[in-house]
C-alpha atoms as a PDB file:
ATOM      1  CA  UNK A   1     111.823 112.100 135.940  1.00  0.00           C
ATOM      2  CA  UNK A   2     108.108 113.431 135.950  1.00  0.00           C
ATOM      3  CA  UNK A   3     106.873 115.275 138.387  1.00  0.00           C
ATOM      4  CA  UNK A   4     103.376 116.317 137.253  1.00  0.00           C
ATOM      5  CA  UNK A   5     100.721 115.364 136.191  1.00  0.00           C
ATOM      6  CA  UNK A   6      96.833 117.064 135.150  1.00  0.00           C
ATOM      7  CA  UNK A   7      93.892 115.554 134.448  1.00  0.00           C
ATOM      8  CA  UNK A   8      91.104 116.997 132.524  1.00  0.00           C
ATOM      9  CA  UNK A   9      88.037 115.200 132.105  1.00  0.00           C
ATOM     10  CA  UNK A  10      84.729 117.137 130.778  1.00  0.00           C
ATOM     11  CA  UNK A  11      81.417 116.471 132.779  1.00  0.00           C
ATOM     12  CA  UNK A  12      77.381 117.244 131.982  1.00  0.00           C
ATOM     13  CA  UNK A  13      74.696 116.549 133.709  1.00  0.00           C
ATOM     14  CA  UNK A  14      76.258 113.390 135.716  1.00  0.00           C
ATOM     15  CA  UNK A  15      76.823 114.398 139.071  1.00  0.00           C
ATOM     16  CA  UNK A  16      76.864 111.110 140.450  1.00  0.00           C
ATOM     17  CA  UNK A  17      78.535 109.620 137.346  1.00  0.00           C
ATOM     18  CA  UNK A  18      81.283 112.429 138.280  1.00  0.00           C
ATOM     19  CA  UNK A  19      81.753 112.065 141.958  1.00  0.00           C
ATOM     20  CA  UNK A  20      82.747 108.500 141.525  1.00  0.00           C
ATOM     21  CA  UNK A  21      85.613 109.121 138.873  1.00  0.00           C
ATOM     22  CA  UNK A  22      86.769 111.623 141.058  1.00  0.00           C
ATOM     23  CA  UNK A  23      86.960 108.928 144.185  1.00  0.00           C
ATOM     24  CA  UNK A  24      88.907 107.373 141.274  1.00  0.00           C
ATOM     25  CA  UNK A  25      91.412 109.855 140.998  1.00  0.00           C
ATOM     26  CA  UNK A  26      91.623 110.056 144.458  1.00  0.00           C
ATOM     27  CA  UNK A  27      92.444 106.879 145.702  1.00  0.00           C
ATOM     28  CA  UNK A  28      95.383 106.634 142.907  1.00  0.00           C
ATOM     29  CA  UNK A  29      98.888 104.884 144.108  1.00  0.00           C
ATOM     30  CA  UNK A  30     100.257 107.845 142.463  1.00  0.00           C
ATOM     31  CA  UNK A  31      99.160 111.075 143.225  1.00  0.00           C
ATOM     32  CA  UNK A  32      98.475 113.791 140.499  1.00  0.00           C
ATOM     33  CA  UNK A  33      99.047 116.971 140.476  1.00  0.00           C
ATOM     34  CA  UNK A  34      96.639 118.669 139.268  1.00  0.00           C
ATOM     35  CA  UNK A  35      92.577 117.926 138.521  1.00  0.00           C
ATOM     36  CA  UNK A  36      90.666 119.950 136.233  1.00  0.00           C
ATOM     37  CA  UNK A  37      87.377 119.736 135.602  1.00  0.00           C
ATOM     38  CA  UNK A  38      84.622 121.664 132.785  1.00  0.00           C
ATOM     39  CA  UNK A  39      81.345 121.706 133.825  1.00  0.00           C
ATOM     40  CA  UNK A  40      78.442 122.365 130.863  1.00  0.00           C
ATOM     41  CA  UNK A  41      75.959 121.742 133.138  1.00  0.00           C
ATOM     42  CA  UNK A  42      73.111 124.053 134.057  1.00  0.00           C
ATOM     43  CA  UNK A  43      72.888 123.511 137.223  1.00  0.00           C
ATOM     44  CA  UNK A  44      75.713 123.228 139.875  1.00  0.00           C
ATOM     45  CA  UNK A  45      74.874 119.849 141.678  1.00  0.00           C
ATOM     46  CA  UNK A  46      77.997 118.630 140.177  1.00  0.00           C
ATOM     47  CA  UNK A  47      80.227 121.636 141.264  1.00  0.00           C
ATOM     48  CA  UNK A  48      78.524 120.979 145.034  1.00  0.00           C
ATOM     49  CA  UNK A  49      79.672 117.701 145.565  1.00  0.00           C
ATOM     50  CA  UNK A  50      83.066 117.760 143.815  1.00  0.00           C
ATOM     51  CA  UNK A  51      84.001 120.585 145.872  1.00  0.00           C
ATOM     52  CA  UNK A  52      82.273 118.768 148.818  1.00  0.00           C
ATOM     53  CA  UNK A  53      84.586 115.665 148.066  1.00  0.00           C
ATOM     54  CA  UNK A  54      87.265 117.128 147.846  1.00  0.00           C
ATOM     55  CA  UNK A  55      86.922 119.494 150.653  1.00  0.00           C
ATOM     56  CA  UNK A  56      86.601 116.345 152.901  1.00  0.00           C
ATOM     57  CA  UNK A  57      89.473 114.500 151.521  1.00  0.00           C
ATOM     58  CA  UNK A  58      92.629 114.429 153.827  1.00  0.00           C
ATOM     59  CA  UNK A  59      94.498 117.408 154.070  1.00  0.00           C
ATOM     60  CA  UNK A  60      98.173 115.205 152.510  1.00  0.00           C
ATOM     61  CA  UNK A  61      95.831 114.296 149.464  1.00  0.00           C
ATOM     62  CA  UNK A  62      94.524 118.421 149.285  1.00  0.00           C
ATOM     63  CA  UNK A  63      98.076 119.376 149.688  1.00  0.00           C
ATOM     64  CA  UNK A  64      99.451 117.453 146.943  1.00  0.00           C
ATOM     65  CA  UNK A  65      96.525 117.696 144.479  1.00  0.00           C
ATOM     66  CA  UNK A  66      94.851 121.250 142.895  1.00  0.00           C
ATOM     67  CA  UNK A  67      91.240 121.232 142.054  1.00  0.00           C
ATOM     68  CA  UNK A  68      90.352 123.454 139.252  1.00  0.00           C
ATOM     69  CA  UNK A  69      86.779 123.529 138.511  1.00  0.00           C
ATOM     70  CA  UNK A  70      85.404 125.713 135.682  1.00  0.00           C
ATOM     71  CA  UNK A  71      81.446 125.666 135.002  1.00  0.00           C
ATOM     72  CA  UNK A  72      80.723 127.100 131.682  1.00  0.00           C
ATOM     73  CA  UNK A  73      76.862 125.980 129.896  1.00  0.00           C
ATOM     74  CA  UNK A  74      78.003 128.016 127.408  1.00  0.00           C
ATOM     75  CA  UNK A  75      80.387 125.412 126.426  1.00  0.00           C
ATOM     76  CA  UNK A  76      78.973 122.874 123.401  1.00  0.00           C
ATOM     77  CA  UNK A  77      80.638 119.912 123.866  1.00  0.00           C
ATOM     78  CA  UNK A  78      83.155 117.412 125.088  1.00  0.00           C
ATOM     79  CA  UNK A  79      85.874 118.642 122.779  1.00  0.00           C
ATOM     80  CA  UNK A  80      85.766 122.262 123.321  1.00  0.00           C
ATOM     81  CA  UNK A  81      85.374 121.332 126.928  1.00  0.00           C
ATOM     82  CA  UNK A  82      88.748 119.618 126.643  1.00  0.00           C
ATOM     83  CA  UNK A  83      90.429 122.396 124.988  1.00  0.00           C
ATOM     84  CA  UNK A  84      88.842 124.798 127.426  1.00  0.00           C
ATOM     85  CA  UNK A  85      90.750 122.325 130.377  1.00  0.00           C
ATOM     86  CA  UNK A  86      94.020 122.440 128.599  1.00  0.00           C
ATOM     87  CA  UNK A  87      94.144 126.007 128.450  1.00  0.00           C
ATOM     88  CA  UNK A  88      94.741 125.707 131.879  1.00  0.00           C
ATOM     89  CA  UNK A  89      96.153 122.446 132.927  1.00  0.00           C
ATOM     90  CA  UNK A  90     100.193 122.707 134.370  1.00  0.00           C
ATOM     91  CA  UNK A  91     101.362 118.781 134.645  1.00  0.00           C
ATOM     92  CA  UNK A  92     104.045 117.662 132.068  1.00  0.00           C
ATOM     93  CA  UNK A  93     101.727 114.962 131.277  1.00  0.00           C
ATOM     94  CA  UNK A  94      98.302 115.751 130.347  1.00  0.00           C
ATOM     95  CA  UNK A  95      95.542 112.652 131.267  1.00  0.00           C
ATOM     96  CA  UNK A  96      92.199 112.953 129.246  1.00  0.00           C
ATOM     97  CA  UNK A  97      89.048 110.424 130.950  1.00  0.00           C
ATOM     98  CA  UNK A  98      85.423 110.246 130.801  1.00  0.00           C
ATOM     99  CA  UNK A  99      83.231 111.882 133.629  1.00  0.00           C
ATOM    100  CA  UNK A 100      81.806 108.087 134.211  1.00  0.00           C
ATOM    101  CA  UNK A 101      84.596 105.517 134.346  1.00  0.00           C
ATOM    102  CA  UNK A 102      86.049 103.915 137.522  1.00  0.00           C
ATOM    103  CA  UNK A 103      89.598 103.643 137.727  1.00  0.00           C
ATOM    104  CA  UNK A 104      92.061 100.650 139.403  1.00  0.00           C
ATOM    105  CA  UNK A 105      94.294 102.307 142.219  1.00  0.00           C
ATOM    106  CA  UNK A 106      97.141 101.994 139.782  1.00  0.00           C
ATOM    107  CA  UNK A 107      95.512 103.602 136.368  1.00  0.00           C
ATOM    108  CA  UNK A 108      97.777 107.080 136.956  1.00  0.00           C
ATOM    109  CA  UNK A 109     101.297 104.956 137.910  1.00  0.00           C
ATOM    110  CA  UNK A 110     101.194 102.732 135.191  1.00  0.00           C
ATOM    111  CA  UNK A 111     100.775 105.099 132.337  1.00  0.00           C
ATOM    112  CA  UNK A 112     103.464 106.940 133.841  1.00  0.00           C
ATOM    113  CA  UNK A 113     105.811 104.236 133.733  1.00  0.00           C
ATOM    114  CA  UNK A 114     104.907 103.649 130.315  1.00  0.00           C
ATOM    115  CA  UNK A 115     106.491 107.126 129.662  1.00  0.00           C
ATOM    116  CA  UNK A 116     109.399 106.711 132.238  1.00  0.00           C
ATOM    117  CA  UNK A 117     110.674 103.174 130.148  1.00  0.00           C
ATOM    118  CA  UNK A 118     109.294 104.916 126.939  1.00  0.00           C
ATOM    119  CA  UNK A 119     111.053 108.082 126.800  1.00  0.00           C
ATOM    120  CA  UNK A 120     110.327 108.356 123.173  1.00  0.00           C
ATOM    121  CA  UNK A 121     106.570 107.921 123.561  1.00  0.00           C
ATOM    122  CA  UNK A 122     104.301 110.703 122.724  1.00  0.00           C
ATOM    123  CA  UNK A 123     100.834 109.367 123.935  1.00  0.00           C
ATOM    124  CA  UNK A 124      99.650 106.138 126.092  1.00  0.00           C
ATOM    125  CA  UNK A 125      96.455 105.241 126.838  1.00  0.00           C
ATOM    126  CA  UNK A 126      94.904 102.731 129.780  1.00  0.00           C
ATOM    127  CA  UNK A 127      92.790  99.394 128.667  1.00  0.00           C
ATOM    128  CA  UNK A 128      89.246  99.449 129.022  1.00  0.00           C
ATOM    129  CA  UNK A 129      88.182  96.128 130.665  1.00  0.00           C
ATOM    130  CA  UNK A 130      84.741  96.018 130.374  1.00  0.00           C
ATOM    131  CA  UNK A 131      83.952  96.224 126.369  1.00  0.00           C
ATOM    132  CA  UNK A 132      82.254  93.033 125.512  1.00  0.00           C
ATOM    133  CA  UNK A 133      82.953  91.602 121.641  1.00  0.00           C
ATOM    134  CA  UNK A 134      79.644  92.679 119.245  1.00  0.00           C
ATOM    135  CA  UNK A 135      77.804  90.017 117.986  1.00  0.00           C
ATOM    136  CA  UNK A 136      79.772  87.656 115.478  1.00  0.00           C
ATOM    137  CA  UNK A 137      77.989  89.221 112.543  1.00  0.00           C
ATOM    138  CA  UNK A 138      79.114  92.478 112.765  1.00  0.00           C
ATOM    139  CA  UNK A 139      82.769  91.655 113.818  1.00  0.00           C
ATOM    140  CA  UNK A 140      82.636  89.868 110.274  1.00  0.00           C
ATOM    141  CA  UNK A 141      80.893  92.935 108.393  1.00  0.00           C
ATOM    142  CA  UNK A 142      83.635  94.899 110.079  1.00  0.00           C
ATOM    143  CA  UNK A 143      86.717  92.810 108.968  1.00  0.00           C
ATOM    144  CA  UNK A 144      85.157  92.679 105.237  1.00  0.00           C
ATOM    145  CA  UNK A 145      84.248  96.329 105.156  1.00  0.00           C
ATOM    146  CA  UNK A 146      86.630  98.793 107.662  1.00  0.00           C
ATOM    147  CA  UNK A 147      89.418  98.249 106.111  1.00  0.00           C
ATOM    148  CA  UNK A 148      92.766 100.655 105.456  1.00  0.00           C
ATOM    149  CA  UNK A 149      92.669 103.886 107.886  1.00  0.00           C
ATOM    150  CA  UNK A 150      89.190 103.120 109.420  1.00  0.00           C
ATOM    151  CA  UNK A 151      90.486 100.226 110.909  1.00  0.00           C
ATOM    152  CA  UNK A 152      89.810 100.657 114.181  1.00  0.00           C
ATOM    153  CA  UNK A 153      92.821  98.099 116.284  1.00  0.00           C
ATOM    154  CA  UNK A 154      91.560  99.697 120.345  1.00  0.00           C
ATOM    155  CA  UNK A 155      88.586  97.515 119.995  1.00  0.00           C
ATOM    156  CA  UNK A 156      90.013  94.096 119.865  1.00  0.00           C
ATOM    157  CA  UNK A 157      92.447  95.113 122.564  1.00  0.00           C
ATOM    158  CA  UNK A 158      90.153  95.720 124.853  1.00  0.00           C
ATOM    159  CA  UNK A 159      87.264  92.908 124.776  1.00  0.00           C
ATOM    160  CA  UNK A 160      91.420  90.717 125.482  1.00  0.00           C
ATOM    161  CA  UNK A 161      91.472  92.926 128.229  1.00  0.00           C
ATOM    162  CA  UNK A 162      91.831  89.998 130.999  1.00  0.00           C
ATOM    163  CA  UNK A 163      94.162  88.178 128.726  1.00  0.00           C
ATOM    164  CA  UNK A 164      96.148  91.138 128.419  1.00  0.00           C
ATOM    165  CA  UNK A 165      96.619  92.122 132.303  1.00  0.00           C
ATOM    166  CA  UNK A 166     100.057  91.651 132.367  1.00  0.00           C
ATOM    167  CA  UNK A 167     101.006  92.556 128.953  1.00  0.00           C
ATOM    168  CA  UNK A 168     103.833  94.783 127.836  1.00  0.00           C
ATOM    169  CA  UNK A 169     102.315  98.269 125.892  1.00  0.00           C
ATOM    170  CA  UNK A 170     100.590  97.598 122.615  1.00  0.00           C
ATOM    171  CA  UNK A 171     101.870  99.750 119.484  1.00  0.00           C
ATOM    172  CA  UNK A 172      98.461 101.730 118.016  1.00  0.00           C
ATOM    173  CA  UNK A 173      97.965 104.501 115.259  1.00  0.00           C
ATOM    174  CA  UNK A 174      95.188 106.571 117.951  1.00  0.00           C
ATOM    175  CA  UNK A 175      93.837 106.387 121.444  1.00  0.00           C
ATOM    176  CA  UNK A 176      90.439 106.753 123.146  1.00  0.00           C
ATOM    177  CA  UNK A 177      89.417 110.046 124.157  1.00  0.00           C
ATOM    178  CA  UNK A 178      87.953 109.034 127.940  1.00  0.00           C
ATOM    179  CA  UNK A 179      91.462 107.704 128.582  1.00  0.00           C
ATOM    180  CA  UNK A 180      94.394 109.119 126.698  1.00  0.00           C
ATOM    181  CA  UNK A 181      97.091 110.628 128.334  1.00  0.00           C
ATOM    182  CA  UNK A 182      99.997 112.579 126.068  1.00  0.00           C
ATOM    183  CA  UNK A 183     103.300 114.525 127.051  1.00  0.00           C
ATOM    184  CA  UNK A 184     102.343 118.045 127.214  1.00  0.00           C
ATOM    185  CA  UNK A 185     104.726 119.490 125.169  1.00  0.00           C
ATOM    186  CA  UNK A 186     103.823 117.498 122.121  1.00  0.00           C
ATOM    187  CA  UNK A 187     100.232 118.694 122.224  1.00  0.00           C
ATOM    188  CA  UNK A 188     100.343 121.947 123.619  1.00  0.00           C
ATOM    189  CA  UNK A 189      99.673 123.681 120.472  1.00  0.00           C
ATOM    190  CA  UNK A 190      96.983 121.092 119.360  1.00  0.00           C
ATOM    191  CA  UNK A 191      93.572 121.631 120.219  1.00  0.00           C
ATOM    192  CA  UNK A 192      90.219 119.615 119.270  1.00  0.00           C
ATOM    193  CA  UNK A 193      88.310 120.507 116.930  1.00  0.00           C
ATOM    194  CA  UNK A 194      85.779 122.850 118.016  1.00  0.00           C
ATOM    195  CA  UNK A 195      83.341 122.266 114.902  1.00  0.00           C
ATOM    196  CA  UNK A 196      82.454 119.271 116.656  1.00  0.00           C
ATOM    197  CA  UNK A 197      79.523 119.890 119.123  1.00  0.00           C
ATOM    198  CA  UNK A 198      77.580 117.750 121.357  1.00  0.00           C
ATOM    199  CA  UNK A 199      78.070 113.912 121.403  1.00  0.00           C
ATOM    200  CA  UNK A 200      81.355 114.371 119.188  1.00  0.00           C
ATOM    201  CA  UNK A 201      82.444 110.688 118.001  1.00  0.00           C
ATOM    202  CA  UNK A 202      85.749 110.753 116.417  1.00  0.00           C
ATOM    203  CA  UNK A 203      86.849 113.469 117.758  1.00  0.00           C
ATOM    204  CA  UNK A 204      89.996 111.525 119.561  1.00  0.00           C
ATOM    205  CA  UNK A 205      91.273 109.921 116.388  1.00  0.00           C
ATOM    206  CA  UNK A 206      91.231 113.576 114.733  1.00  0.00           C
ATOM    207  CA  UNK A 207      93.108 114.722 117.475  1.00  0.00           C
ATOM    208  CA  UNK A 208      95.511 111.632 116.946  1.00  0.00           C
ATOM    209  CA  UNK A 209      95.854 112.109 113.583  1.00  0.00           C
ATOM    210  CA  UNK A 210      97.071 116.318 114.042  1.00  0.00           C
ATOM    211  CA  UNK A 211     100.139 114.984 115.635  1.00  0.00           C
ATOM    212  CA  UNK A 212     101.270 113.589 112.599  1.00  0.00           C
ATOM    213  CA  UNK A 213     103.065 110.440 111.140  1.00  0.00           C
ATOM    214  CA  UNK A 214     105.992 110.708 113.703  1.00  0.00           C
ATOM    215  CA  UNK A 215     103.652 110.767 117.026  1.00  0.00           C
ATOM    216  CA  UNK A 216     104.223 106.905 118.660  1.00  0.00           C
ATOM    217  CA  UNK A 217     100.757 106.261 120.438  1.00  0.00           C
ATOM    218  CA  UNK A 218     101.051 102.919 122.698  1.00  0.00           C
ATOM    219  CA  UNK A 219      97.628 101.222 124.730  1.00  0.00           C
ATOM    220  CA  UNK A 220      99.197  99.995 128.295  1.00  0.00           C
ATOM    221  CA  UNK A 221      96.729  97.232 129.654  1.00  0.00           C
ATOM    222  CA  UNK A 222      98.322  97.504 132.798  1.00  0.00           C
ATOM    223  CA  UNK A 223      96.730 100.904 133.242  1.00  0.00           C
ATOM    224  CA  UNK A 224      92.678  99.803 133.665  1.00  0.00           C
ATOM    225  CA  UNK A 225      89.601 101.529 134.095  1.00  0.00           C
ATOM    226  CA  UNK A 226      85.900  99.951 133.209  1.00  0.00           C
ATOM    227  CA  UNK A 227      83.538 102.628 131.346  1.00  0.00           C
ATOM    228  CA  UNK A 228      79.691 102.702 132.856  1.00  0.00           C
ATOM    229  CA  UNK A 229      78.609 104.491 129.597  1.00  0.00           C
ATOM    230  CA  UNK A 230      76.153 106.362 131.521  1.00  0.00           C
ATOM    231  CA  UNK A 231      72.804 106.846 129.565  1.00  0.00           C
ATOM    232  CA  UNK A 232      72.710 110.972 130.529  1.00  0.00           C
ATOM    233  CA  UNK A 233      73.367 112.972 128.298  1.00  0.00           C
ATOM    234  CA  UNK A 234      73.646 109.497 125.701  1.00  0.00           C
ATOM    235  CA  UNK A 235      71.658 109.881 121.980  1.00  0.00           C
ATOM    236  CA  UNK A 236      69.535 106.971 120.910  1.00  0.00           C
ATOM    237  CA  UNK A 237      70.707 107.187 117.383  1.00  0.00           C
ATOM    238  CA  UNK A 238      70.857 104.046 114.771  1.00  0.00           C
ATOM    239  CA  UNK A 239      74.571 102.915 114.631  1.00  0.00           C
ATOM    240  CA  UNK A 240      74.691 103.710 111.048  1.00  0.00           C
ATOM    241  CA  UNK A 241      74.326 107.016 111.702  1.00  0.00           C
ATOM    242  CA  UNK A 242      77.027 107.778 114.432  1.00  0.00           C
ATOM    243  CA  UNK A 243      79.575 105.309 112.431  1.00  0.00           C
ATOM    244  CA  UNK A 244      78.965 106.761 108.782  1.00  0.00           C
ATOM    245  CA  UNK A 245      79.060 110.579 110.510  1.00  0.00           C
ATOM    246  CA  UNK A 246      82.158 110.250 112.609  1.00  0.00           C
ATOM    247  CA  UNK A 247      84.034 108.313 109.271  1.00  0.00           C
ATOM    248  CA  UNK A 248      83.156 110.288 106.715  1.00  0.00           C
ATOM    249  CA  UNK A 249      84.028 113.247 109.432  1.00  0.00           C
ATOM    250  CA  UNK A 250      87.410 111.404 109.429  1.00  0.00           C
ATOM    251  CA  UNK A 251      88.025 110.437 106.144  1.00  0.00           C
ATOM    252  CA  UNK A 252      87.631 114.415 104.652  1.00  0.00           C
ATOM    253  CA  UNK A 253      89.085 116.132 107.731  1.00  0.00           C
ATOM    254  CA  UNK A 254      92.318 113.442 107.548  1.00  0.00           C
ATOM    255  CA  UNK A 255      92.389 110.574 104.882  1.00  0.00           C
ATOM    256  CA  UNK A 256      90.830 112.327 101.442  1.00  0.00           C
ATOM    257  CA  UNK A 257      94.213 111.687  99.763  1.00  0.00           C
ATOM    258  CA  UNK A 258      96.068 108.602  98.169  1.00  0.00           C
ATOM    259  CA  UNK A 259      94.188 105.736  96.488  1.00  0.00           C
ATOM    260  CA  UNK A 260      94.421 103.407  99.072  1.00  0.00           C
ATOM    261  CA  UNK A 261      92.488 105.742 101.131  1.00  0.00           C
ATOM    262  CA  UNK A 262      89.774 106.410  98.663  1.00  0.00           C
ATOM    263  CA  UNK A 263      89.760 102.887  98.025  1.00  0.00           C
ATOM    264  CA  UNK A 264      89.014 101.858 101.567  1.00  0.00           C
ATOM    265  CA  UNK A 265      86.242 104.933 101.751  1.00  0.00           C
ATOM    266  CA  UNK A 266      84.291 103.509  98.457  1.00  0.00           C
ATOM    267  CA  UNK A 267      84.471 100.072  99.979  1.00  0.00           C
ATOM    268  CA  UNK A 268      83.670 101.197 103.498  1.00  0.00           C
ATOM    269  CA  UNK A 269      80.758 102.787 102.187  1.00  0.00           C
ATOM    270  CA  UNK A 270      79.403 100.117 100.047  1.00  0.00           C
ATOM    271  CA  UNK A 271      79.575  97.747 103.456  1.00  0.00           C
ATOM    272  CA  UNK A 272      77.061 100.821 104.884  1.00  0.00           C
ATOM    273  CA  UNK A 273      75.092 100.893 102.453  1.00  0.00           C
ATOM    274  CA  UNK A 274      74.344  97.007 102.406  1.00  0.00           C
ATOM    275  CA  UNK A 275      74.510  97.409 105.814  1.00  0.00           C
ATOM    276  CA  UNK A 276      71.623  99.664 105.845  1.00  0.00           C
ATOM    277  CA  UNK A 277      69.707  97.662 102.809  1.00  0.00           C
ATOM    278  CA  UNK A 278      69.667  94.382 105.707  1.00  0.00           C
ATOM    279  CA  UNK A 279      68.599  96.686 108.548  1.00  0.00           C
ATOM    280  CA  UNK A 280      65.431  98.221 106.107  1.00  0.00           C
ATOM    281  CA  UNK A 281      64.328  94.753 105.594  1.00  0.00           C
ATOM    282  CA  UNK A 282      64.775  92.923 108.694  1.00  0.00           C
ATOM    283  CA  UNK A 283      62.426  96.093 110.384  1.00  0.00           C
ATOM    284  CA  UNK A 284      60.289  96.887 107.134  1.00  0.00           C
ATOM    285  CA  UNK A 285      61.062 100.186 107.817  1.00  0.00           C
ATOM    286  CA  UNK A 286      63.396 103.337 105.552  1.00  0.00           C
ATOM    287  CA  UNK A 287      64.483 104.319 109.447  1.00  0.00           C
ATOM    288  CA  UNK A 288      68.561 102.843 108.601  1.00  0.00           C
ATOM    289  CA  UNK A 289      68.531 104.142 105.799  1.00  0.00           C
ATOM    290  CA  UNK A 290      67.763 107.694 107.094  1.00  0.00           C
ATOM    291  CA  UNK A 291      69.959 107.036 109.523  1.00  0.00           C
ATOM    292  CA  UNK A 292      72.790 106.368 107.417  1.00  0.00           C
ATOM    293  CA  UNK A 293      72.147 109.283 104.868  1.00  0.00           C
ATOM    294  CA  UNK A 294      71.848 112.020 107.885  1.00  0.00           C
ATOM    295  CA  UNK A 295      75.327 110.476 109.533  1.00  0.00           C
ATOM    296  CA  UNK A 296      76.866 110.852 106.280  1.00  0.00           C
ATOM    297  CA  UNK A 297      75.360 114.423 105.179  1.00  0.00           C
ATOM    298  CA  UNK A 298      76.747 115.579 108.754  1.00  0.00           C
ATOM    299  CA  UNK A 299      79.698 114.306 108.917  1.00  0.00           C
ATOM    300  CA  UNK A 300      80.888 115.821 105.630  1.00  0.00           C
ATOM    301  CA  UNK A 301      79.266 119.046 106.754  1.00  0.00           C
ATOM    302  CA  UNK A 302      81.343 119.229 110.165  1.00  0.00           C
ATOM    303  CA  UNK A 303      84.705 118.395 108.160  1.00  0.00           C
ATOM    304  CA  UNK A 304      84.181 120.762 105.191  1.00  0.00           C
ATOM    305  CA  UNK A 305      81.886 123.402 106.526  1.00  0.00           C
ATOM    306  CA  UNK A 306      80.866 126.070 103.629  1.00  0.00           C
ATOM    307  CA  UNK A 307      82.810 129.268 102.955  1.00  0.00           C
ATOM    308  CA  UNK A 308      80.733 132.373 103.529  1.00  0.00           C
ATOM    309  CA  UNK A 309      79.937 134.359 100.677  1.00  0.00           C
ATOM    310  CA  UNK A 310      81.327 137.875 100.353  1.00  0.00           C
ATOM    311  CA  UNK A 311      77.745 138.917 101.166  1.00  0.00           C
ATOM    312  CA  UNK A 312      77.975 136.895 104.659  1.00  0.00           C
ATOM    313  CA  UNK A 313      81.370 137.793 105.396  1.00  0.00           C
ATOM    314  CA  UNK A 314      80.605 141.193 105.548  1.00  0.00           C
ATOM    315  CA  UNK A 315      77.342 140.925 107.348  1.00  0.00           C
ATOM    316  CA  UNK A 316      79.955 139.115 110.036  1.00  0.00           C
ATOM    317  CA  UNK A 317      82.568 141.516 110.134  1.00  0.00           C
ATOM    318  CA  UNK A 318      79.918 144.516 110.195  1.00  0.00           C
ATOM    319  CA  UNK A 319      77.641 142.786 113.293  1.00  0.00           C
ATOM    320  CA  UNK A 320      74.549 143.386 110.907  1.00  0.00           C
ATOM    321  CA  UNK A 321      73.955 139.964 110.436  1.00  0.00           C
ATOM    322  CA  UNK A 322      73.730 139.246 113.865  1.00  0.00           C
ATOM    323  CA  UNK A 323      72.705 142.784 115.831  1.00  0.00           C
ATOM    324  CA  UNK A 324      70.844 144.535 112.747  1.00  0.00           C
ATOM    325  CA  UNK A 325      73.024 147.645 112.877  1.00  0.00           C
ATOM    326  CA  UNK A 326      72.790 150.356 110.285  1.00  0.00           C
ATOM    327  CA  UNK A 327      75.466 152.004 108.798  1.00  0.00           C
END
């Protein structure tokens, strides 16, 4: 039987984006345990009215749920704000969400049933109801071109998210980082990867993938939340460059092995690159094409970042590099 349960969800700059997941979590069917929250914001507006909120809350909700609120701008991004929360989260199941979704009163008690009829499960994620299907176009570039590990099965899911109210859990390969939920003994000794800094796509199926062939990852679209993709904090990017950066991120952090794998990498990036040929015309413009070559240069750079040189290392170890000191 579980008894607890923690969420961690990493906020910046969305206070009021923040206060209404929290009214989320509080009006829950099934109370949690504990909430934890990481704060990279500058300023504590957020901090104010969580605390606010939850100081005002009814005393049988403050008894039975533990704020923990860590502000850190120090911290660089969503993932090493997550990793920062499960350093000190204490449920037996440990719930990941966005700072800027709104939960159904049931969200928290139908994962955890999941796990109760599941006792084999490792991870289960909620349904995302809102997600609208792209344009036809790219859902047929997409089925031509993603093909093999970059397949990407949570999307279709969710735009059947009213079909799928009632449906039994769905069988996937990874989960969605602003609503995955995992035991916490499978993943206590996992952490995100803290190369990844700022708006840190992919970082969810990496974290999927550490767990290893044997992890059984299931969506439940019972459990249902809608995502306001707040625009704070948001980058304006070309699409080519956020999908070729967080793939190629992928495919040499995860996938660089077997030839099915580099098969489905050469292909995937020969759908880019036409991809990006059609996007130069239709705008007269080399902007997709930058785009694509800066997502794919950083990508590769995050998942095999350069060895120092002897000369470097020593500078490090020393401090010289970084304070000037003479020996």
């Amino acid at each position: 039987m579980l008894r607890s349960l923690s969420i961690i969800i990493p906020t910046k700059d969305r206070p009021n984006d923040l206060e209404a997941t929290v009214e989320g979590v509080f009006r829950q069917s099934l109370s949690t345990t504990h909430l934890v929250i990481v704060d990279q914001s500058q300023s504590n507006e957020s901090q104010a009215l969580v605390t606010k909120q939850y100081a005002e809350a009814p005393s049988p909700l403050r008894e039975r749920l533990q704020l923990r609120y860590l502000r850190d701008p120090v911290v660089p991004g969503g993932g090493v704000a997550r990793n920062r929360g499960m350093e000190i989260a204490e449920g037996e199941i440990w719930l990941f969400l966005d700072d800027d979704v709104t939960l159904e009163p049931n969200f928290v008690e139908e994962l955890l049933t999941v796990y109760q009829q599941h006792p084999h499960v490792t991870g289960v994620s909620g349904i995302i109801t809102n997600y609208e299907r792209p344009p036809r176009a790219y859902r047929l570039w997409a089925f031509v071109f993603v093909r093999g590990p970059f397949h990407d099965e949570r999307q279709p899911i969710y735009w059947k998210a009213d079909r799928l109210r009632n449906a039994a859990p769905i069988a996937v390969r990874k989960l969605g980082g602003g609503l995955m939920s995992f035991r916490a003994d499978a993943i206590r000794a996992h952490r995100f990867d803290e190369n990844l800094t700022g708006v840190s796509d992919g970082e969810d199926v990496d974290f999927c993938a550490q767990l290893g062939p044997d992890a059984v990852l299931m969506i439940a679209p019972r459990a249902r939340l809608a995502h306001k993709a707040s625009p704070v904090g948001r980058t304006r990017d070309h699409w080519l460059r956020r999908f070729a950066r967080a793939n190629h991120y992928l495919y040499h952090r995860n996938w660089a092995r077997g030839f099915r794998n580099g098969l489905a990498f050469v292909w995937l990036n020969v759908g880019l690159g036409l991809a990006a040929l059609l996007a130069c015309a239709r705008r007269a413009s080399l902007a997709p094409w930058r785009a694509l070559r800066e997502g794919t240069h950083e990508g590769t750079r995050v998942a095999l970042p350069r060895p120092m040189t002897d000369c470097r290392a020593h500078q490090a170890t020393t401090g010289r590099a970084r304070f000037g000191w003479r020996l």
